[in-house]
N, C-alpha and C. Protein backbone atom coordinates (compact mmCIF):
# COMPACT_ATOMS: atom_id res chain seq x y z
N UNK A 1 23.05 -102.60 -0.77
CA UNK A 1 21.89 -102.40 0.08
C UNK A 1 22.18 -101.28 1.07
N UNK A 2 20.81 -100.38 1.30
CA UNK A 2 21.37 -99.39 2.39
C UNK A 2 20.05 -99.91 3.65
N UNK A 3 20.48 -99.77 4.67
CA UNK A 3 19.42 -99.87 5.64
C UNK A 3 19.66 -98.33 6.44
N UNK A 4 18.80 -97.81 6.65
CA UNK A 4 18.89 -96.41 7.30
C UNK A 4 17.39 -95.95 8.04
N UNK A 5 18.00 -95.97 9.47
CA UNK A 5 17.07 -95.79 10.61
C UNK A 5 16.59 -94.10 10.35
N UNK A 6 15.54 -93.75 10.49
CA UNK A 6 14.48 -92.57 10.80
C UNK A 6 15.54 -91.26 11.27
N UNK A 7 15.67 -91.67 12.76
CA UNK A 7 16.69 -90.77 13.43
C UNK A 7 18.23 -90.43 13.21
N UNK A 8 18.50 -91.29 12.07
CA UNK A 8 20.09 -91.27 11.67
C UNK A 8 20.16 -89.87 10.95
N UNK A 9 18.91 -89.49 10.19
CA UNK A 9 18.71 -88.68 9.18
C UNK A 9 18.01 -87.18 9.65
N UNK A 10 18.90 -86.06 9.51
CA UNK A 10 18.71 -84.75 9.75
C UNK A 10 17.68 -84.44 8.75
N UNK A 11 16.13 -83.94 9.49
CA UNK A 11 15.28 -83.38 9.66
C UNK A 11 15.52 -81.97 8.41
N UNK A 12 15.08 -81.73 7.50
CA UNK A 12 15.61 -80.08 7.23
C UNK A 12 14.19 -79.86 6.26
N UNK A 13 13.94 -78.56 5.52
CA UNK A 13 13.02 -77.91 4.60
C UNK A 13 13.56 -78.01 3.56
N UNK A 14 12.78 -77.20 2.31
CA UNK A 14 13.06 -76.94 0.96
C UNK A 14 12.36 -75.70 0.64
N UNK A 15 12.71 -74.73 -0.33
CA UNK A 15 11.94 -73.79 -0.46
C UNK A 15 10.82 -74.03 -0.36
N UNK A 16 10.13 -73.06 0.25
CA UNK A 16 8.79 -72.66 0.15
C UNK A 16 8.16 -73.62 1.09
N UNK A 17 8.64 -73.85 2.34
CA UNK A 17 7.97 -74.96 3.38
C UNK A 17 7.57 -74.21 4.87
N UNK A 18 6.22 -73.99 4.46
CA UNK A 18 6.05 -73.38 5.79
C UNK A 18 6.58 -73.67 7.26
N UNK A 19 6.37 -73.03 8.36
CA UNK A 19 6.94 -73.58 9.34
C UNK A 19 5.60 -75.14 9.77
N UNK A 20 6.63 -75.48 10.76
CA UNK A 20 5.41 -76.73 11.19
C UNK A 20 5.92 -78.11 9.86
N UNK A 21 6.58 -77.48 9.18
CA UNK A 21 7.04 -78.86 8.23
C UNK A 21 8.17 -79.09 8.29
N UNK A 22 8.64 -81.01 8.24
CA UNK A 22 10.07 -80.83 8.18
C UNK A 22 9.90 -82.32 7.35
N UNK A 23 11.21 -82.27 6.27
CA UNK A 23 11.24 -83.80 5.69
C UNK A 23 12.58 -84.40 5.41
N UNK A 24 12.58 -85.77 5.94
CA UNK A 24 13.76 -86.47 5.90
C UNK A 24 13.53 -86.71 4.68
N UNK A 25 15.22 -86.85 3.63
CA UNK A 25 15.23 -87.80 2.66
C UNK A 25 16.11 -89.14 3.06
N UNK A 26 15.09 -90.11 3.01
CA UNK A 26 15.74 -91.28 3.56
C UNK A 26 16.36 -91.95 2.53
N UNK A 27 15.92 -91.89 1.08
CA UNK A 27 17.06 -92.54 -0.32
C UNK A 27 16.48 -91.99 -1.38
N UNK A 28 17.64 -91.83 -1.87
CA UNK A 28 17.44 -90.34 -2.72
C UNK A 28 18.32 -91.24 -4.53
N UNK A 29 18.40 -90.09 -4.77
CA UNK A 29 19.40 -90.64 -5.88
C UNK A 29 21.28 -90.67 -5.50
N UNK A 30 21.00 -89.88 -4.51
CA UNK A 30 22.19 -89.90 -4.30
C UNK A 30 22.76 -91.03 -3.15
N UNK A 31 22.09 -92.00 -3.23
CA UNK A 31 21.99 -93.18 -2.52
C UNK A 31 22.34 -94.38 -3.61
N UNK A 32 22.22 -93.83 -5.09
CA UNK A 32 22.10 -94.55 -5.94
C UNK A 32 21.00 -95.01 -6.41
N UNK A 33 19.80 -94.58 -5.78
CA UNK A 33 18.68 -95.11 -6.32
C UNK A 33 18.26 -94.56 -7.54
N UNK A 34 18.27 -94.46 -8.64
CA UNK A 34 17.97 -94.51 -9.96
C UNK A 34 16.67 -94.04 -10.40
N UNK A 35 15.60 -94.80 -9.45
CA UNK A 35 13.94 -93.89 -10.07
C UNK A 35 13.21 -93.43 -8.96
N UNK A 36 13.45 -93.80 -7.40
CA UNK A 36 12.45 -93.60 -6.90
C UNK A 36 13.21 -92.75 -5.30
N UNK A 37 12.50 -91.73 -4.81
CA UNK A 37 13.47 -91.31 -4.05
C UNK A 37 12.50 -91.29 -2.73
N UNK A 38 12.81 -91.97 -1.71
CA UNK A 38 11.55 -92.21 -0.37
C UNK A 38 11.71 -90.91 0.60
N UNK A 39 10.93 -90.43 0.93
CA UNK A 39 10.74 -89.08 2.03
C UNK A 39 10.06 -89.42 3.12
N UNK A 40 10.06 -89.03 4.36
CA UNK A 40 9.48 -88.89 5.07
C UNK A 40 9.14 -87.42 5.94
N UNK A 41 7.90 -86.93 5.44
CA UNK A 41 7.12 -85.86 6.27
C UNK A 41 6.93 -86.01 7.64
N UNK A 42 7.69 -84.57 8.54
CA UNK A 42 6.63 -85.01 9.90
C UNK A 42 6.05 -83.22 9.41
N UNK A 43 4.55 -83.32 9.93
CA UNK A 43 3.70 -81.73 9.79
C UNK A 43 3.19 -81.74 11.18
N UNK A 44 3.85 -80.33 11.61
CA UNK A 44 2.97 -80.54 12.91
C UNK A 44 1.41 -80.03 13.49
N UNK A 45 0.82 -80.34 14.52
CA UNK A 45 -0.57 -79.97 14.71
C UNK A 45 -1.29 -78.86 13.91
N UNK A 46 -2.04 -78.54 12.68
CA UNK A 46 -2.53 -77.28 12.71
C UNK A 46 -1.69 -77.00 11.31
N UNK A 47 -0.47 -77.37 11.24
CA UNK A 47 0.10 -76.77 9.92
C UNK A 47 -0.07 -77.57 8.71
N UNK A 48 0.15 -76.99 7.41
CA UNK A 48 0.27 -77.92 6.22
C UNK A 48 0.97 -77.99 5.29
N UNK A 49 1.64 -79.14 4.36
CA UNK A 49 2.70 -78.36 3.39
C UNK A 49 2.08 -77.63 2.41
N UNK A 50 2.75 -77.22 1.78
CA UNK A 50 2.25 -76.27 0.56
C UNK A 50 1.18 -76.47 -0.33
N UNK A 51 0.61 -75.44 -0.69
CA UNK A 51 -0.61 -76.37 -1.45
C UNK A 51 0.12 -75.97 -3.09
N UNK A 52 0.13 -76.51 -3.86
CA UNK A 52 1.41 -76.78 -4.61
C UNK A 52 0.67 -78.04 -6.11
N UNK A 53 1.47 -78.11 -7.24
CA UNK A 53 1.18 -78.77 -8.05
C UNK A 53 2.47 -79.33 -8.85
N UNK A 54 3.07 -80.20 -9.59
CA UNK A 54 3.76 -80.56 -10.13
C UNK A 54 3.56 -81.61 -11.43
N UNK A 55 4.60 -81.67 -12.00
CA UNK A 55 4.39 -82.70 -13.51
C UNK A 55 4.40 -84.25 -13.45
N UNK A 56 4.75 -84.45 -12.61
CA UNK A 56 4.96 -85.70 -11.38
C UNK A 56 3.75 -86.60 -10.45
N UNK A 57 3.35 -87.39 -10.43
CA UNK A 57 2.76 -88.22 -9.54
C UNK A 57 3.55 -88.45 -8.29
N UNK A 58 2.54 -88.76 -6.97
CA UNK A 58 3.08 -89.09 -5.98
C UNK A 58 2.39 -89.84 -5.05
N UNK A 59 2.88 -91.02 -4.65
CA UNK A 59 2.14 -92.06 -3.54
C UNK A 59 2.87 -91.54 -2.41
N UNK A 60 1.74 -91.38 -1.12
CA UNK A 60 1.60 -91.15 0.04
C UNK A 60 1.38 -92.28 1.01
N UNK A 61 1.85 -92.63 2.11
CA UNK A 61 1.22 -93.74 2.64
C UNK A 61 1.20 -92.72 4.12
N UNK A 62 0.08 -92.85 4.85
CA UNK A 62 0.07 -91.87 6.11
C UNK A 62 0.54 -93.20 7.06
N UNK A 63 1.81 -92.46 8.15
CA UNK A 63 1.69 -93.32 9.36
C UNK A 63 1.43 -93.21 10.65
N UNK A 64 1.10 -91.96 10.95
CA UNK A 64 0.41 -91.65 12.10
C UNK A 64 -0.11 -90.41 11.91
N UNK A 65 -1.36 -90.03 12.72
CA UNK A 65 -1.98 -88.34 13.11
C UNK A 65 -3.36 -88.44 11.47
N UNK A 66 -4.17 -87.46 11.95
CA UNK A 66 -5.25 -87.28 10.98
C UNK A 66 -5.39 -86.16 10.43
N UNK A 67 -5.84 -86.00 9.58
CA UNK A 67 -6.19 -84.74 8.49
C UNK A 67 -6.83 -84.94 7.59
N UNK A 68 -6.34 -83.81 6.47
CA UNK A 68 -7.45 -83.66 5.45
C UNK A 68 -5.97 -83.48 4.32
N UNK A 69 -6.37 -84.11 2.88
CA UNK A 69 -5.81 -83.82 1.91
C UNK A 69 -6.83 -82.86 0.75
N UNK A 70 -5.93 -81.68 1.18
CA UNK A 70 -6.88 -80.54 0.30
C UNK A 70 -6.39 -80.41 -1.69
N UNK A 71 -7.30 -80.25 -1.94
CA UNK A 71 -7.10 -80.08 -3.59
C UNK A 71 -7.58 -78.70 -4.03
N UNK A 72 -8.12 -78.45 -5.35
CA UNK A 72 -9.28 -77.83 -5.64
C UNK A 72 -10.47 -78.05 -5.29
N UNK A 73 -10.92 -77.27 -4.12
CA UNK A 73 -12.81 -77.79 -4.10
C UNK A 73 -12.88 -78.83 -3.51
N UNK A 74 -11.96 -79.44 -3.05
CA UNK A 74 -12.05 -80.58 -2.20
C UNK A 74 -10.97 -81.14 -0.83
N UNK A 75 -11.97 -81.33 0.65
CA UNK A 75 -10.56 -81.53 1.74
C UNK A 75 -11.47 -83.26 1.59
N UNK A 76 -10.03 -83.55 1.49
CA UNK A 76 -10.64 -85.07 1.53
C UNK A 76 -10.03 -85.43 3.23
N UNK A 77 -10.44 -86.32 4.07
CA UNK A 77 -9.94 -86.61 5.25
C UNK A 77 -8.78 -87.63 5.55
N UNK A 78 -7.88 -88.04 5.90
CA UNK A 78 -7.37 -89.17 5.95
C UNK A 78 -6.45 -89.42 7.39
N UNK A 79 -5.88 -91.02 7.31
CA UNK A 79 -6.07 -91.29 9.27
C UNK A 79 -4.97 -92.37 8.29
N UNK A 80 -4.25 -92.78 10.13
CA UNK A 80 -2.96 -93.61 9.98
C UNK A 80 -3.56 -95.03 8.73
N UNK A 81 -2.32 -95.34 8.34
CA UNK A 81 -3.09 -96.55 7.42
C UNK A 81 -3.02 -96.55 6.25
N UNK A 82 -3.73 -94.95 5.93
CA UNK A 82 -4.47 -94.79 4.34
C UNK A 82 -2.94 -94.18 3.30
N UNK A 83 -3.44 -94.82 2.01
CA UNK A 83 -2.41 -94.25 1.46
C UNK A 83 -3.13 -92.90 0.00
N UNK A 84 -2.70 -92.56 -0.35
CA UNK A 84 -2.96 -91.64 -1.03
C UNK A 84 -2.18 -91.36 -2.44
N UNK A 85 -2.91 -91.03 -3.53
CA UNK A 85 -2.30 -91.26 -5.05
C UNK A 85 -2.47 -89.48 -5.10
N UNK A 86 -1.50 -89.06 -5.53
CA UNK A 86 -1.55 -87.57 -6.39
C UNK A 86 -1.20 -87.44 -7.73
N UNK A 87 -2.86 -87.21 -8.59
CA UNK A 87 -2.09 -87.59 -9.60
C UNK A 87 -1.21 -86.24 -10.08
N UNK A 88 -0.21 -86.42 -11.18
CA UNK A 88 0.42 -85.40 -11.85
C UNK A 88 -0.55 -83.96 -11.89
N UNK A 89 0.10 -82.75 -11.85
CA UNK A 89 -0.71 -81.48 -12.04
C UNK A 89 -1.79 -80.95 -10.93
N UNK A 90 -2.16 -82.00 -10.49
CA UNK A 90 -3.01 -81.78 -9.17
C UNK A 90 -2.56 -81.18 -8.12
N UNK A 91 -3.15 -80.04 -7.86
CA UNK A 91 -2.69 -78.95 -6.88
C UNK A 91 -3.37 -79.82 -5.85
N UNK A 92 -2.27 -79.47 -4.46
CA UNK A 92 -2.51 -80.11 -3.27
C UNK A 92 -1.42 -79.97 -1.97
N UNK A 93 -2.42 -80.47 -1.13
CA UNK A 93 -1.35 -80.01 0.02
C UNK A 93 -2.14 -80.98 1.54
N UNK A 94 -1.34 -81.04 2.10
CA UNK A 94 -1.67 -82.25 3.50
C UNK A 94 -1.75 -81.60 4.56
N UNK A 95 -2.84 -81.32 5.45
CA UNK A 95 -3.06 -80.58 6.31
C UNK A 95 -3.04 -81.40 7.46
N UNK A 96 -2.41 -81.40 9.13
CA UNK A 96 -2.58 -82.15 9.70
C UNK A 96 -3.86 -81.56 10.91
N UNK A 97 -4.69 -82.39 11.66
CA UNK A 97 -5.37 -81.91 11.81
C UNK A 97 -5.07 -81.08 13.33
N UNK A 98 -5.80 -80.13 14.14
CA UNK A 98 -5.03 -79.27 15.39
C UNK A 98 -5.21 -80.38 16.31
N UNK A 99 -4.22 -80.43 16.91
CA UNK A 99 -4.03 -81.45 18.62
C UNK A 99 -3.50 -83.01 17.90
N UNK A 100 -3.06 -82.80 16.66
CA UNK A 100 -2.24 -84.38 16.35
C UNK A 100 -1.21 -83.96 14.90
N UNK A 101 0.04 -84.41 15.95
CA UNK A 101 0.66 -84.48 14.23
C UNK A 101 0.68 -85.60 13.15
N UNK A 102 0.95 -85.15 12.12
CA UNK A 102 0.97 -86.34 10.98
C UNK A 102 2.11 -86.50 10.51
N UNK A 103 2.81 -87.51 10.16
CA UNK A 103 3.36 -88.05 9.61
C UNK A 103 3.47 -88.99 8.12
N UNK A 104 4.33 -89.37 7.50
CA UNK A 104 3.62 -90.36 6.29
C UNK A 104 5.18 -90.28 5.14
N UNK A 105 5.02 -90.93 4.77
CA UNK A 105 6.36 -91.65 3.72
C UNK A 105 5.61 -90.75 2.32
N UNK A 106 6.54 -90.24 1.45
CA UNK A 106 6.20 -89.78 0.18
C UNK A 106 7.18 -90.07 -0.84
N UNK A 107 6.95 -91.16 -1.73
CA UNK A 107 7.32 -91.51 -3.10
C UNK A 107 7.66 -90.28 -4.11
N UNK A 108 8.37 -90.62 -4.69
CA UNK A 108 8.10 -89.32 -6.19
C UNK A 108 9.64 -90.12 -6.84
N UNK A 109 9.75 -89.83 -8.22
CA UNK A 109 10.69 -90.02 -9.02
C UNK A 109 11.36 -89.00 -8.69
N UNK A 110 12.87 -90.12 -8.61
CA UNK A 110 14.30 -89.26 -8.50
C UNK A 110 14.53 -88.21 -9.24
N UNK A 111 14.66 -88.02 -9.68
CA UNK A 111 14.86 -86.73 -10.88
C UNK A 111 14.10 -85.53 -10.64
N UNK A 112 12.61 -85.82 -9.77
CA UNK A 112 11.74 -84.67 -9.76
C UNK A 112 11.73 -84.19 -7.76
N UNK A 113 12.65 -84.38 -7.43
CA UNK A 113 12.71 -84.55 -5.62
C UNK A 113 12.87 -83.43 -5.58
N UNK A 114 12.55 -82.76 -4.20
CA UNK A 114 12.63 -81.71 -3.75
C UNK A 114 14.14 -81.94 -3.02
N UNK A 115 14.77 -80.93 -3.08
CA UNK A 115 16.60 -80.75 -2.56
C UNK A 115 15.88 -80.11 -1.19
N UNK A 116 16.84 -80.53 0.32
CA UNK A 116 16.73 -79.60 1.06
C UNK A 116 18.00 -78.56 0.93
């Protein structure tokens, strides 16, 4: 078992991460976890991560600050609470909205994680 607090874990990027983004990997594979590797995003006021697509699905759960999850042709809105499905191939990106940051936990299979 690992238990691992928020703040234990250095903050860093990955290619192609605008400024205003930063993401902890809180268990990774190299934790031993085998399929699923947990992240945590903080985006700050005004900025967004990449708008971006992959072969991969990804569950989002937001935990604080509001925005919009942009796609093709579509900003969808979302607020602490909500969780969010991306499916595979779907270009997208999480915008937080100006005067609040967002935060939120992001799922994805080990194998397909972003390295900082």
């Amino acid at each position: 078992m690992i238990i691992r607090h928020y703040a234990e874990v250095k903050p860093g990027t990955y290619s192609g991460t605008p400024q205003g983004v930063q993401m902890r990997e809180m268990i990774t594979d190299r934790d031993g976890a085998p399929n699923f590797s947990l992240r945590v995003f903080d985006v700050q006021p005004g900025a967004s991560t990449p708008f971006h697509s992959h072969e991969w699905e990804h569950e989002v759960f937001i935990l604080d600050g509001t925005g919009t999850v942009r796609t093709e042709g579509t900003d969808t809105p979302f607020k602490r609470g909500d969780s969010v499905y991306v499916a595979p191939h779907e270009k997208h990106c999480f915008v937080a909205d100006p005067g609040t940051p967002v935060q939120f936990i992001c799922v994805i299979p080990s194998k397909n994680q972003c390295r900082l």
